[in-house]
PDB file of N, CA and C in Angstrom:
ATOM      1  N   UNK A   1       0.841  -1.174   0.000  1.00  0.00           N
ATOM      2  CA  UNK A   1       0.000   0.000   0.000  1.00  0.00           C
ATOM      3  C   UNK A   1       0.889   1.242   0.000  1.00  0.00           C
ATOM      4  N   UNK A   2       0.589   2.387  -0.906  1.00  0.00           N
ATOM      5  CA  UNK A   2       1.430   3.068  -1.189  1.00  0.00           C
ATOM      6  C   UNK A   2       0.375   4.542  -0.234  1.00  0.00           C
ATOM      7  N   UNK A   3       0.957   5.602   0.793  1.00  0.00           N
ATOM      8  CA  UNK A   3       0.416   6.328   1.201  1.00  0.00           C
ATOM      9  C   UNK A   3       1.078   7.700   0.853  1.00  0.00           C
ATOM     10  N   UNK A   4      -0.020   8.390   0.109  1.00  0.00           N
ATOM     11  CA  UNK A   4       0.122   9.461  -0.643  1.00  0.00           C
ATOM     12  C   UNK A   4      -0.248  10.804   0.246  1.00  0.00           C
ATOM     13  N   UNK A   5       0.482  11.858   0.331  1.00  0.00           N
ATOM     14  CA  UNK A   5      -0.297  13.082   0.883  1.00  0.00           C
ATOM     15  C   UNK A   5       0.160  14.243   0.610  1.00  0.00           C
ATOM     16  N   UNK A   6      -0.648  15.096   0.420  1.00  0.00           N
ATOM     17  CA  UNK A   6      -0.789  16.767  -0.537  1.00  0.00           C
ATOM     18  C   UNK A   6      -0.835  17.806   0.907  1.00  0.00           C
ATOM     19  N   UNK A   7      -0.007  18.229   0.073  1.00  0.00           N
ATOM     20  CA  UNK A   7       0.814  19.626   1.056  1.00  0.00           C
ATOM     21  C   UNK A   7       1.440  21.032   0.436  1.00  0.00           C
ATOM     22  N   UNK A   8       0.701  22.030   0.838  1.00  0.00           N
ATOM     23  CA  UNK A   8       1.631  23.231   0.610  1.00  0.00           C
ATOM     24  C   UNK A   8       1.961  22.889  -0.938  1.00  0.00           C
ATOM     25  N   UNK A   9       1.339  22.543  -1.605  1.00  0.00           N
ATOM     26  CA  UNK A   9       1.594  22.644  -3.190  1.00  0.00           C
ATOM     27  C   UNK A   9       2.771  21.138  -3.514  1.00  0.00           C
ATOM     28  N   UNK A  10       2.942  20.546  -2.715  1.00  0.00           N
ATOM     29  CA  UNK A  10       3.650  19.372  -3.293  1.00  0.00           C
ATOM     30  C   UNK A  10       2.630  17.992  -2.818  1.00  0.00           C
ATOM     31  N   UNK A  11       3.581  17.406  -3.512  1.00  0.00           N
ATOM     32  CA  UNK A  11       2.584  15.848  -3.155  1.00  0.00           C
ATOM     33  C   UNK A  11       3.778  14.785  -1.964  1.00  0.00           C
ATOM     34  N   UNK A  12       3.258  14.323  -0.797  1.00  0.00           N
ATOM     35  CA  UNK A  12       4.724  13.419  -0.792  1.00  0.00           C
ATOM     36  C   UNK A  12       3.835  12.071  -0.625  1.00  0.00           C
ATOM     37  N   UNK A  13       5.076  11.399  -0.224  1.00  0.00           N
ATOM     38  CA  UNK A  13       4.540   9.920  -0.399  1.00  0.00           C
ATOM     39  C   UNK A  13       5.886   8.963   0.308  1.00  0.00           C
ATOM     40  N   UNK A  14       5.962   7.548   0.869  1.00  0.00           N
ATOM     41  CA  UNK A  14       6.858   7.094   1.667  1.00  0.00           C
ATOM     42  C   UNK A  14       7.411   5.705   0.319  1.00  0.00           C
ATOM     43  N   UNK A  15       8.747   5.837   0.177  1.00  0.00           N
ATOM     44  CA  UNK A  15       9.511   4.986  -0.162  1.00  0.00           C
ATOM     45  C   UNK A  15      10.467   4.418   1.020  1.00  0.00           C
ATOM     46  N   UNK A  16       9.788   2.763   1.100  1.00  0.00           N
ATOM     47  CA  UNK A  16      11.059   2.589   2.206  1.00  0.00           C
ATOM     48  C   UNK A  16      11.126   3.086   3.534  1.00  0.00           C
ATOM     49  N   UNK A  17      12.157   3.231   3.786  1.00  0.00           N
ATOM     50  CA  UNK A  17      11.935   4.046   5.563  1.00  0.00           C
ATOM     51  C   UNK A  17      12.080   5.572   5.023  1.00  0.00           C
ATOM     52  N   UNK A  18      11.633   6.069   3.651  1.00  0.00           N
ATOM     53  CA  UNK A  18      12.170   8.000   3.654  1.00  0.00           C
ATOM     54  C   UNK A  18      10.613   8.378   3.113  1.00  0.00           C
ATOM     55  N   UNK A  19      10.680   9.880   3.456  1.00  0.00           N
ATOM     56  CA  UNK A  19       9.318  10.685   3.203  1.00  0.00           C
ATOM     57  C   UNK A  19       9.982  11.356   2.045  1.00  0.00           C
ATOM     58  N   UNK A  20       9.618  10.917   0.834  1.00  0.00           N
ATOM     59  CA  UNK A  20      10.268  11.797   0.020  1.00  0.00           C
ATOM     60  C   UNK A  20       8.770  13.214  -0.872  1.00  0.00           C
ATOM     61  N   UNK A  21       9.060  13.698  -1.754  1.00  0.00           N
ATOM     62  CA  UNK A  21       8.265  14.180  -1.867  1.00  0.00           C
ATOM     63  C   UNK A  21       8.634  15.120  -3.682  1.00  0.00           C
ATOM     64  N   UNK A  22       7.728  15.424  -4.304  1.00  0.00           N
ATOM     65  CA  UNK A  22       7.859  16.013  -6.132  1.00  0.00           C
ATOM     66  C   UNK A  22       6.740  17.404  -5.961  1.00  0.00           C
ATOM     67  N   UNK A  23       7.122  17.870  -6.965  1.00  0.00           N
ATOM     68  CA  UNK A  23       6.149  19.477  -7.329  1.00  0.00           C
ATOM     69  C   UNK A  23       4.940  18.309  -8.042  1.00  0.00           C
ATOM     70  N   UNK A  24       3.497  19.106  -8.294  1.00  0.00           N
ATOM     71  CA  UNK A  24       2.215  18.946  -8.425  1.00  0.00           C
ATOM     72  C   UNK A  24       2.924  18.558  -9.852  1.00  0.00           C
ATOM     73  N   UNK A  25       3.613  19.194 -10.796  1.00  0.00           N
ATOM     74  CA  UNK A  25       3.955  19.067 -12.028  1.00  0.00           C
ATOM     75  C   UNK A  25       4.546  17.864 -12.492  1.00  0.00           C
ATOM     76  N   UNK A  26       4.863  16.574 -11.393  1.00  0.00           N
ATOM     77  CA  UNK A  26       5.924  15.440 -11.734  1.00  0.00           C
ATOM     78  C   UNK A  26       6.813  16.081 -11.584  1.00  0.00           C
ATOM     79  N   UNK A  27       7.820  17.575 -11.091  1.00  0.00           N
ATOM     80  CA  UNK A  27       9.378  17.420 -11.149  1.00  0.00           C
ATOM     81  C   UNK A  27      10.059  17.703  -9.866  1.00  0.00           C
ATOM     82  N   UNK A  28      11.003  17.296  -9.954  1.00  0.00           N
ATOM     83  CA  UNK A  28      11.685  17.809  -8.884  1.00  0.00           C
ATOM     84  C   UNK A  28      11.621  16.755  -7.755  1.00  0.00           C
ATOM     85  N   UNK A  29      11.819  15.516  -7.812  1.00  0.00           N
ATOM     86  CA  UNK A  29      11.797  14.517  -7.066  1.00  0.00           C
ATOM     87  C   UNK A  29      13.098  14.756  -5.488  1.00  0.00           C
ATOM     88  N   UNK A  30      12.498  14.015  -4.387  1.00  0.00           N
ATOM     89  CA  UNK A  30      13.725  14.711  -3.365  1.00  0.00           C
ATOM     90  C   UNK A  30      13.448  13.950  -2.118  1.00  0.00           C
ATOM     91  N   UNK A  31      14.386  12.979  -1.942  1.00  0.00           N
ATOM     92  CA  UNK A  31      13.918  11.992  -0.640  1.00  0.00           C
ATOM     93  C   UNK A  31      14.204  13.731   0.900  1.00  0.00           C
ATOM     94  N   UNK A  32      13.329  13.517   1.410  1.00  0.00           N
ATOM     95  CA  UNK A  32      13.118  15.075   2.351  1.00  0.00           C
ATOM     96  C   UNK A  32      13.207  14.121   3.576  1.00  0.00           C
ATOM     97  N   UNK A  33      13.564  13.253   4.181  1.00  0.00           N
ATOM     98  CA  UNK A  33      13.526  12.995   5.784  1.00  0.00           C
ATOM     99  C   UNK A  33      13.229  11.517   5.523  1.00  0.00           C
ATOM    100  N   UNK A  34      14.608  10.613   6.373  1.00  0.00           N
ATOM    101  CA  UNK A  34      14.395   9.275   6.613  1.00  0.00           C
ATOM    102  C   UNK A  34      13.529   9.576   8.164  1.00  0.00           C
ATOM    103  N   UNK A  35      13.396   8.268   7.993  1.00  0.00           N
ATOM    104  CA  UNK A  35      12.294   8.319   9.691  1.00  0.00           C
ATOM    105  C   UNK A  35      12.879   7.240  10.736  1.00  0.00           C
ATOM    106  N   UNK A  36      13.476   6.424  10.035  1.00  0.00           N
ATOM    107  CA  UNK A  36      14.633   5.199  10.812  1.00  0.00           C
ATOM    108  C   UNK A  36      15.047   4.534  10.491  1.00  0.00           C
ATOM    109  N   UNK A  37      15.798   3.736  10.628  1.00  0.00           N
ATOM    110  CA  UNK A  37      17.058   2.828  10.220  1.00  0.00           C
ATOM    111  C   UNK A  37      16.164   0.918  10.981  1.00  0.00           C
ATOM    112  N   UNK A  38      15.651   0.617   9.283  1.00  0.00           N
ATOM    113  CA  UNK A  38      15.431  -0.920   9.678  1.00  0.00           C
ATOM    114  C   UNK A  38      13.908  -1.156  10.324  1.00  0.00           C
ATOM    115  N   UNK A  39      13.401  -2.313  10.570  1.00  0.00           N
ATOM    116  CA  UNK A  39      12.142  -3.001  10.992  1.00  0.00           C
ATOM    117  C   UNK A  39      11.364  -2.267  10.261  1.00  0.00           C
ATOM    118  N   UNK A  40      10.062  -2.335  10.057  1.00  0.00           N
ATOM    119  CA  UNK A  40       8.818  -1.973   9.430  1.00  0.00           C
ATOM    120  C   UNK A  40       8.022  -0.612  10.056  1.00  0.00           C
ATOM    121  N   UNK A  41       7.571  -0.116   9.117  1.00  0.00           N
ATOM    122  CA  UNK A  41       6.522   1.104   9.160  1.00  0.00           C
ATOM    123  C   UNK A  41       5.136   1.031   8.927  1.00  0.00           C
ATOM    124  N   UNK A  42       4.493   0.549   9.773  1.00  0.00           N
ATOM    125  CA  UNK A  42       3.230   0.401   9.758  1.00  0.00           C
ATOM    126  C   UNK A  42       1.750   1.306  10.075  1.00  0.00           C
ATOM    127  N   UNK A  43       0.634   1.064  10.081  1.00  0.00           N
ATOM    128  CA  UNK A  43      -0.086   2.282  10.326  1.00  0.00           C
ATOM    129  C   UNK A  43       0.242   3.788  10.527  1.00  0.00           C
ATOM    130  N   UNK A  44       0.496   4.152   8.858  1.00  0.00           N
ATOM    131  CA  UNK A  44       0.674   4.983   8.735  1.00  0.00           C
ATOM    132  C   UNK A  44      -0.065   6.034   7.360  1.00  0.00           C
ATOM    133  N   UNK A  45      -0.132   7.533   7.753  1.00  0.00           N
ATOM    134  CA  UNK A  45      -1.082   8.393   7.549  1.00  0.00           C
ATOM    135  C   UNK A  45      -0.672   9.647   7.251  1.00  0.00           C
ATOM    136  N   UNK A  46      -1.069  10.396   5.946  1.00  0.00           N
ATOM    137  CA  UNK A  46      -0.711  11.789   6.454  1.00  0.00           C
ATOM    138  C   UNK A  46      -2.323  12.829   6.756  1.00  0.00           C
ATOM    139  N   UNK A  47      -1.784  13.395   7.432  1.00  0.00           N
ATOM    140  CA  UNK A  47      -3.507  14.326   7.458  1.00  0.00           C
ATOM    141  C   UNK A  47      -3.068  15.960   7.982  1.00  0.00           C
ATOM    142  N   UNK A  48      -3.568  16.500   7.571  1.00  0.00           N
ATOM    143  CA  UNK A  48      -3.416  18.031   7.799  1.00  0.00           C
ATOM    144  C   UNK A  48      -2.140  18.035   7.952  1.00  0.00           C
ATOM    145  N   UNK A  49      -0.900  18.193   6.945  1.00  0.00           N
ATOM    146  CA  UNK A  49       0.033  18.747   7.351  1.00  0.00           C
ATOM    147  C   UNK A  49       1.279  17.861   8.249  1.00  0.00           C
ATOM    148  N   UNK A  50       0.832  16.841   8.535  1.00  0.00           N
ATOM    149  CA  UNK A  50       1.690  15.625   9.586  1.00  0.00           C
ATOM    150  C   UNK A  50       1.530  14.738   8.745  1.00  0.00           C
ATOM    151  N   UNK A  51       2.869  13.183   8.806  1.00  0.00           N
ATOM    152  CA  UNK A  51       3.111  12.156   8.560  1.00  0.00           C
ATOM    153  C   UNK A  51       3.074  11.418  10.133  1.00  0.00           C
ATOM    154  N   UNK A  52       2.110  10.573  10.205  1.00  0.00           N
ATOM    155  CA  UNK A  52       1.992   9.812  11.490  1.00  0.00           C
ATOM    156  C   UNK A  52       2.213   8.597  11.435  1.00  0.00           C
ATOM    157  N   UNK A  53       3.350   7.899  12.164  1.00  0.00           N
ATOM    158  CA  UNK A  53       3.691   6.263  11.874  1.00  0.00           C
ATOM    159  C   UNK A  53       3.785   5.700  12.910  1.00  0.00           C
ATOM    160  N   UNK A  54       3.782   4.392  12.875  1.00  0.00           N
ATOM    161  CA  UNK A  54       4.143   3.569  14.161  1.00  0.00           C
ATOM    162  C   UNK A  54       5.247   2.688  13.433  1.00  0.00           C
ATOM    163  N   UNK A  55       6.486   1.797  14.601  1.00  0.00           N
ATOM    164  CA  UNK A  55       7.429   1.564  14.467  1.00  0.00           C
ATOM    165  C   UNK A  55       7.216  -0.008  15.124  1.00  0.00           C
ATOM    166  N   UNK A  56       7.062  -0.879  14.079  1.00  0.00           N
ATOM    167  CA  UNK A  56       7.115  -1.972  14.456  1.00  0.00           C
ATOM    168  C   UNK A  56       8.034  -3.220  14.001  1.00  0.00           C
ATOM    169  N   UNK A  57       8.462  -3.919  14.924  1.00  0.00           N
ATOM    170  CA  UNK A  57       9.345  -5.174  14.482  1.00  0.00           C
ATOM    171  C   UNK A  57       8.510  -6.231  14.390  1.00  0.00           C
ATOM    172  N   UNK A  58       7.796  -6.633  14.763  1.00  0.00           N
ATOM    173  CA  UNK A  58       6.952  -8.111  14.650  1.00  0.00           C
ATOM    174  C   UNK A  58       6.174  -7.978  13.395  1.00  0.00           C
ATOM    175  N   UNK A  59       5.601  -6.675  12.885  1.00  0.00           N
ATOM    176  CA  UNK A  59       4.754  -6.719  11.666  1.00  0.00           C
ATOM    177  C   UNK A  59       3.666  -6.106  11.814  1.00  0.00           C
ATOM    178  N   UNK A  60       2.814  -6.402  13.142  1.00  0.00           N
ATOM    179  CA  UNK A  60       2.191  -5.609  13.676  1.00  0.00           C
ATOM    180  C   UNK A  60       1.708  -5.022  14.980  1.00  0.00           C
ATOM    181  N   UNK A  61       1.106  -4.227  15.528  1.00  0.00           N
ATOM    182  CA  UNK A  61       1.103  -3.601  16.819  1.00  0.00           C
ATOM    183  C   UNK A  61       0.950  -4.136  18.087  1.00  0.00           C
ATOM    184  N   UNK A  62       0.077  -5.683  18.262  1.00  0.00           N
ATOM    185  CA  UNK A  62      -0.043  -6.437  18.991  1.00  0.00           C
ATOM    186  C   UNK A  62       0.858  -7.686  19.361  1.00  0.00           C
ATOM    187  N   UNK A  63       1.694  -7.707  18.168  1.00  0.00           N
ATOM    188  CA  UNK A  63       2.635  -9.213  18.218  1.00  0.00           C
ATOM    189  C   UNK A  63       3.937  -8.749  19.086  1.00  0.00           C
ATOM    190  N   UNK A  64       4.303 -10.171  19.323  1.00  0.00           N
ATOM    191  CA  UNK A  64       5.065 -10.125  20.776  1.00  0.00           C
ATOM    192  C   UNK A  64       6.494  -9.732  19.835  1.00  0.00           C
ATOM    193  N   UNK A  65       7.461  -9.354  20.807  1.00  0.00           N
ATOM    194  CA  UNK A  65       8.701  -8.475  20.004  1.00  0.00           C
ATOM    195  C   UNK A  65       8.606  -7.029  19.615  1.00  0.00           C
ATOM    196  N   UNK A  66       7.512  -6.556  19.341  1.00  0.00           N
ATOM    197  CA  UNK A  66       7.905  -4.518  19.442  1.00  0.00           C
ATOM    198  C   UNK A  66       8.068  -4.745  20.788  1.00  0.00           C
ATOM    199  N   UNK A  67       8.778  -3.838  20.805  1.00  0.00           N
ATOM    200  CA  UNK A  67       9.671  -2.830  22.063  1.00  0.00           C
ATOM    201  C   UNK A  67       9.070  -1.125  22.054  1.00  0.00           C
ATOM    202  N   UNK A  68       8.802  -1.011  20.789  1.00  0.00           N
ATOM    203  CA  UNK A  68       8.243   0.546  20.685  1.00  0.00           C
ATOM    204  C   UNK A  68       7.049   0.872  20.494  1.00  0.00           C
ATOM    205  N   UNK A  69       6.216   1.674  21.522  1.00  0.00           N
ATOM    206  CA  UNK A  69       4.802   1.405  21.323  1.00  0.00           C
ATOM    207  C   UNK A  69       4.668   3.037  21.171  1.00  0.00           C
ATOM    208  N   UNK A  70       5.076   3.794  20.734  1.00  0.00           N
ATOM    209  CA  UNK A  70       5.046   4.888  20.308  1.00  0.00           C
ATOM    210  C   UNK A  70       4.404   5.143  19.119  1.00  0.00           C
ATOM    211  N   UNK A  71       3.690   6.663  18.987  1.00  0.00           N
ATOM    212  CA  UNK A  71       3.207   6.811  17.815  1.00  0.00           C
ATOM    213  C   UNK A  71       3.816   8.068  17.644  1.00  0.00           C
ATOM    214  N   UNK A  72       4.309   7.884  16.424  1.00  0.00           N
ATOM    215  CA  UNK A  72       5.205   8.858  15.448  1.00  0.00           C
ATOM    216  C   UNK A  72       4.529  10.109  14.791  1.00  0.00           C
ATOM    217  N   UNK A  73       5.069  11.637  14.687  1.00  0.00           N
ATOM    218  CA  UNK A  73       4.523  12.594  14.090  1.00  0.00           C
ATOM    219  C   UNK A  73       5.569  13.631  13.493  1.00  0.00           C
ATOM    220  N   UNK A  74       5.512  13.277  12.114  1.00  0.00           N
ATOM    221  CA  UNK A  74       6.155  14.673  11.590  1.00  0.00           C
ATOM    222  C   UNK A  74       5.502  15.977  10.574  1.00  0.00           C
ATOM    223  N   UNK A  75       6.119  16.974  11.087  1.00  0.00           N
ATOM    224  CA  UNK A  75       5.374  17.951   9.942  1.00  0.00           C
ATOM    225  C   UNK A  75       6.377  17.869   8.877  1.00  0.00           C
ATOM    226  N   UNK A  76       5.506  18.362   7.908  1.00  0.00           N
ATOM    227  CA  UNK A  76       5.683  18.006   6.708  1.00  0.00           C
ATOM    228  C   UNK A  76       6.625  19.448   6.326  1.00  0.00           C
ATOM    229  N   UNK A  77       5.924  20.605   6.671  1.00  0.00           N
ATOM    230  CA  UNK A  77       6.856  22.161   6.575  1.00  0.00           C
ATOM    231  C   UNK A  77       7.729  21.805   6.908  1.00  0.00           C
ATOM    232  N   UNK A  78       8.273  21.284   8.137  1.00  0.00           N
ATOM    233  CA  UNK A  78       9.480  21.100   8.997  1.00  0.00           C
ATOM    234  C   UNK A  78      10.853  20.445   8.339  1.00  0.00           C
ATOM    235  N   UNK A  79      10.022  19.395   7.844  1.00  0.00           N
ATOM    236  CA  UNK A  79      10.543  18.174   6.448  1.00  0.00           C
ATOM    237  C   UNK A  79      10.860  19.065   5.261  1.00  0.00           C
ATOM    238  N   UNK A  80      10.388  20.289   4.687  1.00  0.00           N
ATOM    239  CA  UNK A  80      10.532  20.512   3.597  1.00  0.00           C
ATOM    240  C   UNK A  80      11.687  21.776   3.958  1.00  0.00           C
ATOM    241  N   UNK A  81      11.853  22.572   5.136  1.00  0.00           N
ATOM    242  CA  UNK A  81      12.494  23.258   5.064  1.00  0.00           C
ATOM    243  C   UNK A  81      13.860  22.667   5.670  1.00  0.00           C
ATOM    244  N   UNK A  82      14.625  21.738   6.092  1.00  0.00           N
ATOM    245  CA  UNK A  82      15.358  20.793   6.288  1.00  0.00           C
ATOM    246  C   UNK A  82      15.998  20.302   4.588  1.00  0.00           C
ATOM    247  N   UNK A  83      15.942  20.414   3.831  1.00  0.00           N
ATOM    248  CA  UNK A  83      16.341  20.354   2.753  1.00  0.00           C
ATOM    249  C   UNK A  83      17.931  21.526   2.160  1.00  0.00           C
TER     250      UNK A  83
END
């Protein structure tokens, strides 16, 4: 499942563990912020302006082995001016 989200005139979208993100036009492609190193990215969302993830090793939120029960939030401005 590929999760897409529109911002401030760009589009981004998650390859992998990075938030990368392109102009409305197709150009200008630009990995903008890894989020971590390894295990899976699961339930994850963008909505108003934030990328929200959870960080799981087992696959999913209930299986035995996460260690991290945290839920993840980045802005997306924050991400783009970090470039």
């Amino acid at each position: 499942m590929t999760v897409i989200g529109y911002y401030d005139n760009k589009i981004y979208y998650r390859v992998r563990n990075n938030i990368d993100c392109m102009n409305m036009d197709d150009s200008n492609y630009k990995i903008v912020k890894t989020l971590y190193k390894g295990y899976n990215n699961n339930y994850k969302y963008f909505h108003d302006g934030y990328y929200y993830y959870v960080i799981t090793k087992a696959g999913t939120i209930h299986m035995i082995g996460n260690d991290d029960s945290n839920l993840y939030r980045v802005k997306l401005m924050m991400i783009q001016n970090l470039r």
